[in-house]
Every structure is written in C-alpha cells, then in structure tokens.
PDB file of N, CA and C in Angstrom:
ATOM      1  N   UNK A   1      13.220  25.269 -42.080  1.00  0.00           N
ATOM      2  CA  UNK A   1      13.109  26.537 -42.789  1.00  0.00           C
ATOM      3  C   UNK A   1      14.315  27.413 -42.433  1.00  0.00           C
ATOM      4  N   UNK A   2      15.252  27.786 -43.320  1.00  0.00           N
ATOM      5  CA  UNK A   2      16.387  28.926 -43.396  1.00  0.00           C
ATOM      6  C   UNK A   2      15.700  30.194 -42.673  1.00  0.00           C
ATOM      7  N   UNK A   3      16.252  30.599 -41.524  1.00  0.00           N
ATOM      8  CA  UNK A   3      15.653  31.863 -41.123  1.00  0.00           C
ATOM      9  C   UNK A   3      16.651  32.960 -42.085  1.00  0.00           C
ATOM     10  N   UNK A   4      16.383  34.555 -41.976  1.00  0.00           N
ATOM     11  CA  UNK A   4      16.830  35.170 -42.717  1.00  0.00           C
ATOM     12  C   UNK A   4      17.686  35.991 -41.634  1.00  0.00           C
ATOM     13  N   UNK A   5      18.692  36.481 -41.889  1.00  0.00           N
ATOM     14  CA  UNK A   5      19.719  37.488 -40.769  1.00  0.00           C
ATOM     15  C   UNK A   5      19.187  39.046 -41.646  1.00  0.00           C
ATOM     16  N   UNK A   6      19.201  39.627 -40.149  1.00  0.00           N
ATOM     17  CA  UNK A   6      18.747  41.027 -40.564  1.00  0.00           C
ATOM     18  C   UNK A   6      19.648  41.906 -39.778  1.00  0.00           C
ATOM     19  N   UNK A   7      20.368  42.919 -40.071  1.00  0.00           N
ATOM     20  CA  UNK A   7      21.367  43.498 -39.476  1.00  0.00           C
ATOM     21  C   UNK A   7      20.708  44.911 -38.841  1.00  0.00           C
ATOM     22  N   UNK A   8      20.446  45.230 -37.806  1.00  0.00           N
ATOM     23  CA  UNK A   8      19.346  46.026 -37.467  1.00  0.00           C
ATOM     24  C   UNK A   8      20.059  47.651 -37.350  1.00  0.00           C
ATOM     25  N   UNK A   9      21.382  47.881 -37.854  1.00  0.00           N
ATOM     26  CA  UNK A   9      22.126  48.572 -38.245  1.00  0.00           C
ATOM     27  C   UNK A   9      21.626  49.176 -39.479  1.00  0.00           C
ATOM     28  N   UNK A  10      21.618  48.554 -40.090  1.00  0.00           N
ATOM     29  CA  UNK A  10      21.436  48.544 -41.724  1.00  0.00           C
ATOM     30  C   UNK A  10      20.292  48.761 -42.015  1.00  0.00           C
ATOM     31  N   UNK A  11      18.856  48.162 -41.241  1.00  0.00           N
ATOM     32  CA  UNK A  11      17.730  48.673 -41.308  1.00  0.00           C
ATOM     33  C   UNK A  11      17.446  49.921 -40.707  1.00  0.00           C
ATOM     34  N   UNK A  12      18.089  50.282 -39.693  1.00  0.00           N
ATOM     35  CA  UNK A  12      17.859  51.696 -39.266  1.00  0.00           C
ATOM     36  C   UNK A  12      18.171  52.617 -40.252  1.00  0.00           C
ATOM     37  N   UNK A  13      19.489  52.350 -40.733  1.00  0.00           N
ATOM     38  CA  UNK A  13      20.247  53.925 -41.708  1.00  0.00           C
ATOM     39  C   UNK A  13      19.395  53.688 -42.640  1.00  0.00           C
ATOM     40  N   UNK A  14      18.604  52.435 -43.818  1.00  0.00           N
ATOM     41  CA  UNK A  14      17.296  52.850 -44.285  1.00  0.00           C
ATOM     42  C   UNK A  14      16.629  53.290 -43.995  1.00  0.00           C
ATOM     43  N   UNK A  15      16.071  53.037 -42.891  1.00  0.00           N
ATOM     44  CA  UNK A  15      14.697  53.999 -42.166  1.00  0.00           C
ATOM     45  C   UNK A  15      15.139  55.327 -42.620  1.00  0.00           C
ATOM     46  N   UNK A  16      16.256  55.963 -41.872  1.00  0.00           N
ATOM     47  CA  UNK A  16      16.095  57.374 -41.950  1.00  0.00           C
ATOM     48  C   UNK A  16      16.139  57.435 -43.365  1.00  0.00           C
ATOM     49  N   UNK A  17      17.193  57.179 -44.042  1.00  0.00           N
ATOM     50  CA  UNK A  17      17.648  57.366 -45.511  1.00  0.00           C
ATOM     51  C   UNK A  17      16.235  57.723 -46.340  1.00  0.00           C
ATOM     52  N   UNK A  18      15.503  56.545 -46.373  1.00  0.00           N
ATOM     53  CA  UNK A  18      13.856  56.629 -46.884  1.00  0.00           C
ATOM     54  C   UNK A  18      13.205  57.431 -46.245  1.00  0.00           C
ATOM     55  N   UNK A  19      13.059  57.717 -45.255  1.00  0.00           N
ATOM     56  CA  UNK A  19      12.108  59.013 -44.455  1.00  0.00           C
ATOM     57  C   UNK A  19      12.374  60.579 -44.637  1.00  0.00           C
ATOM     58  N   UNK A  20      13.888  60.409 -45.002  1.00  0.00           N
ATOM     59  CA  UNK A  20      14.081  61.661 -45.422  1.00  0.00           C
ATOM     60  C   UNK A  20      13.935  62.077 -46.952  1.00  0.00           C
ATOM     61  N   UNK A  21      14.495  61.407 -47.667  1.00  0.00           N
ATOM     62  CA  UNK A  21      13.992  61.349 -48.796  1.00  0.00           C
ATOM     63  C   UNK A  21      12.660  61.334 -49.029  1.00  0.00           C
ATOM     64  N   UNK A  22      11.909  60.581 -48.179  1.00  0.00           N
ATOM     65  CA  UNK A  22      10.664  61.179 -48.810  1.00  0.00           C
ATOM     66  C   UNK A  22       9.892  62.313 -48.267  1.00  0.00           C
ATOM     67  N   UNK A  23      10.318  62.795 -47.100  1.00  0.00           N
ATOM     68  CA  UNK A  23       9.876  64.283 -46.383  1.00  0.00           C
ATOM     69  C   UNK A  23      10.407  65.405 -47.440  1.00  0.00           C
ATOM     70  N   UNK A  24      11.641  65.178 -48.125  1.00  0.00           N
ATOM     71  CA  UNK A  24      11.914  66.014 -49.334  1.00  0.00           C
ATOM     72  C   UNK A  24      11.141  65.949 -50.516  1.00  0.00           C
ATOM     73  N   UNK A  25      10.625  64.981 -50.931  1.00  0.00           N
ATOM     74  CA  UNK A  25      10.122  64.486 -52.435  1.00  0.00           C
ATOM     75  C   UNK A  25       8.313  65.055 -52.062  1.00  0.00           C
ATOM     76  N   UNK A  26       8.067  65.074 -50.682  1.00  0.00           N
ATOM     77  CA  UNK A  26       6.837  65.506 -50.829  1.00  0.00           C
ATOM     78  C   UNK A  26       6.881  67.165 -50.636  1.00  0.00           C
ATOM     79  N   UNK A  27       7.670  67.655 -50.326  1.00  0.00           N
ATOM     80  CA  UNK A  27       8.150  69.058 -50.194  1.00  0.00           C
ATOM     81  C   UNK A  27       8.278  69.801 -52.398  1.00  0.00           C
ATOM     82  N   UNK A  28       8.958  68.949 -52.428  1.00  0.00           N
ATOM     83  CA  UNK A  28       9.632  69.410 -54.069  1.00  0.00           C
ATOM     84  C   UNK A  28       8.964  68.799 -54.782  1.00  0.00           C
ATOM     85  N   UNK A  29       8.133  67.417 -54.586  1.00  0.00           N
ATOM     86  CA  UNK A  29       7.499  66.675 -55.643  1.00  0.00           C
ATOM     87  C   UNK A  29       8.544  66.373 -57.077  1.00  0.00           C
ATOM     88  N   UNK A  30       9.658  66.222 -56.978  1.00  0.00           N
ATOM     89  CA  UNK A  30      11.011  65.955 -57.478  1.00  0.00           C
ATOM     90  C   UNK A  30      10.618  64.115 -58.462  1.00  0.00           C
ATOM     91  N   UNK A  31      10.170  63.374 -57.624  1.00  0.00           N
ATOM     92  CA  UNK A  31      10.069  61.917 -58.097  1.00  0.00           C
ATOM     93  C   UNK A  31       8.561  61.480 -57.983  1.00  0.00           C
ATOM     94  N   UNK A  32       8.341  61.112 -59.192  1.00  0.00           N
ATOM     95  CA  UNK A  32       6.527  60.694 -58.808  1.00  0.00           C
ATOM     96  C   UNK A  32       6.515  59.305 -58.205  1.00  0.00           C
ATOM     97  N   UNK A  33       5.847  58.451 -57.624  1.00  0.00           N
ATOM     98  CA  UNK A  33       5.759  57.089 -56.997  1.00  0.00           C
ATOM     99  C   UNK A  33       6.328  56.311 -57.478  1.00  0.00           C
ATOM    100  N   UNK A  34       6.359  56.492 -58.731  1.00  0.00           N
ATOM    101  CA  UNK A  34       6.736  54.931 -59.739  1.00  0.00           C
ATOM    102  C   UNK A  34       8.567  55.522 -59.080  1.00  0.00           C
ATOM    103  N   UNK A  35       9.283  56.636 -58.757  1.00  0.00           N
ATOM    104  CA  UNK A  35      10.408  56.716 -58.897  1.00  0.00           C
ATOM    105  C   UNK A  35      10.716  56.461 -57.698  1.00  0.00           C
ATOM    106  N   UNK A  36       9.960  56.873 -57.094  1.00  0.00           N
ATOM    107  CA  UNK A  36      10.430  56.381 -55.115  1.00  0.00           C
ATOM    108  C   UNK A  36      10.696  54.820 -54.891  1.00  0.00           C
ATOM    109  N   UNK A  37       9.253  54.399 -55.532  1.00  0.00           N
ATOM    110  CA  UNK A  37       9.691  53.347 -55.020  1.00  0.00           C
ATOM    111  C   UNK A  37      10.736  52.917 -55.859  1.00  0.00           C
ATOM    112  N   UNK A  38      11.100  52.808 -57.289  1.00  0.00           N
ATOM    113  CA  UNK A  38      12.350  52.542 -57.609  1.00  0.00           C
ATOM    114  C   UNK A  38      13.880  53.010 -56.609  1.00  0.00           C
ATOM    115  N   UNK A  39      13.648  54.157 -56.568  1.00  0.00           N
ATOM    116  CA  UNK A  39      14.594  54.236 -55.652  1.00  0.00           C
ATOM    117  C   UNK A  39      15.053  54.042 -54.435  1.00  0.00           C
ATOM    118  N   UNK A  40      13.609  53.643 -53.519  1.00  0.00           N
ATOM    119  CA  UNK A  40      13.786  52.694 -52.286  1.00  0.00           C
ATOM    120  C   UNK A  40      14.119  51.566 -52.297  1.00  0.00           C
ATOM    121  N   UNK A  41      13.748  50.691 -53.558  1.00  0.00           N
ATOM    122  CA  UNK A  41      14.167  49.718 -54.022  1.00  0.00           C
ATOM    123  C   UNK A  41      15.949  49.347 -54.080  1.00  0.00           C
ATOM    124  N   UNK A  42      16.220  50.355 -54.863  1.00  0.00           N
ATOM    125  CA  UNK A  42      17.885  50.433 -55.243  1.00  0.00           C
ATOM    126  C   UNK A  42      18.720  50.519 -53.917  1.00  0.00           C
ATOM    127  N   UNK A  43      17.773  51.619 -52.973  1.00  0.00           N
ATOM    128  CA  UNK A  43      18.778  51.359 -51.721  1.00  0.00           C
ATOM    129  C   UNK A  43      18.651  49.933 -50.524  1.00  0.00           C
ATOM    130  N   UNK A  44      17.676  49.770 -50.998  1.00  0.00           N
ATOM    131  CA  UNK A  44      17.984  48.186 -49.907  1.00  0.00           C
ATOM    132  C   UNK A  44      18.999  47.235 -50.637  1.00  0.00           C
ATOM    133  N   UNK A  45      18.787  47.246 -52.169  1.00  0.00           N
ATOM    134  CA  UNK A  45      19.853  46.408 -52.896  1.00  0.00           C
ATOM    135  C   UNK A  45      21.137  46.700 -52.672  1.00  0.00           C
ATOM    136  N   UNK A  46      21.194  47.913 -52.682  1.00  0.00           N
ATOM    137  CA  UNK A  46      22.572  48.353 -52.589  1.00  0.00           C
ATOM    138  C   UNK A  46      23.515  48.192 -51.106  1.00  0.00           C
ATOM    139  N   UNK A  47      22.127  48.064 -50.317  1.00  0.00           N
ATOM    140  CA  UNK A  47      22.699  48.287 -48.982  1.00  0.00           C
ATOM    141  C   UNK A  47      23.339  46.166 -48.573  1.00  0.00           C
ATOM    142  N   UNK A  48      21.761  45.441 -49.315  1.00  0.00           N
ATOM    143  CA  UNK A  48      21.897  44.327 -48.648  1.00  0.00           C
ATOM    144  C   UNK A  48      23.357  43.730 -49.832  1.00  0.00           C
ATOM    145  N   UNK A  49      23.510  44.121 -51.255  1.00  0.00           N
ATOM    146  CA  UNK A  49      24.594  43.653 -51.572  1.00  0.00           C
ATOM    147  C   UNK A  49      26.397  44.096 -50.352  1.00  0.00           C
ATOM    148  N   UNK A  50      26.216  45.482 -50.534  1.00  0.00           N
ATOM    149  CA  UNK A  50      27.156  45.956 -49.147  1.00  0.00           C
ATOM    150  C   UNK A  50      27.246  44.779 -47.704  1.00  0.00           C
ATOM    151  N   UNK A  51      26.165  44.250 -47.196  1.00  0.00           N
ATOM    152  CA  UNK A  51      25.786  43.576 -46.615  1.00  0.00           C
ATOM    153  C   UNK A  51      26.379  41.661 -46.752  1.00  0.00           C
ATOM    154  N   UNK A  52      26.515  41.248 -48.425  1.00  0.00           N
ATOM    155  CA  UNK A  52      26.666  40.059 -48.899  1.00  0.00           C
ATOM    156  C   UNK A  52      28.290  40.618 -48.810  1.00  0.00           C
ATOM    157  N   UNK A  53      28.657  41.847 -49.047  1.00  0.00           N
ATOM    158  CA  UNK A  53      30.326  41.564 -49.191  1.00  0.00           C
ATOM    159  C   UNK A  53      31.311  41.438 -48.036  1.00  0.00           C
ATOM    160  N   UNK A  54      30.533  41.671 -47.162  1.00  0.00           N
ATOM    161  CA  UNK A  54      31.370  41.547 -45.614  1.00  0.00           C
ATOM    162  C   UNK A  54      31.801  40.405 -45.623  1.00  0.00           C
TER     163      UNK A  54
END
C-alpha cells in the first residue's frame, strides 16, 4: 500500500487559515455552509497543488 506524504507545514497554515475564516464567517455570516466548505475545499487544492509543484 502507497503511504501518502503529508507536509505538516502545510497542514498547520490550513489549520489556522480555516479557523480563522471561519471565526469570521460566524461573526458576519458572509458564506452559508454550502460556501465554506467550498472554500475549504479550494484551499487544500490549492495548497496541495503548490505542494505537487515543488
């Protein structure tokens, strides 16, 4: 079985990235669920493509 590499760099600056964003979104109510999670979505892609280009 292929194990998976996880850069524990990269999972941290998500953590905050997503935690703050959503300590704001429940403050302003700005994005309803369906948009968070789209947009939590976009940033792991974005982060793990960043990630494929090294």
């Amino acid at each position: 079985m292929e194990q998976i590499k996880v850069n524990p760099k990269a999972v941290e600056r998500l953590k905050r990235k997503i935690i703050l964003q959503e300590n704001q979104n429940l403050k302003t109510k700005a994005m309803s669920d369906q948009q968070m999670v789209a947009w939590i979505k976009k940033q792991i892609e974005e982060e793990a493509q960043c990630y494929l280009n090294q």
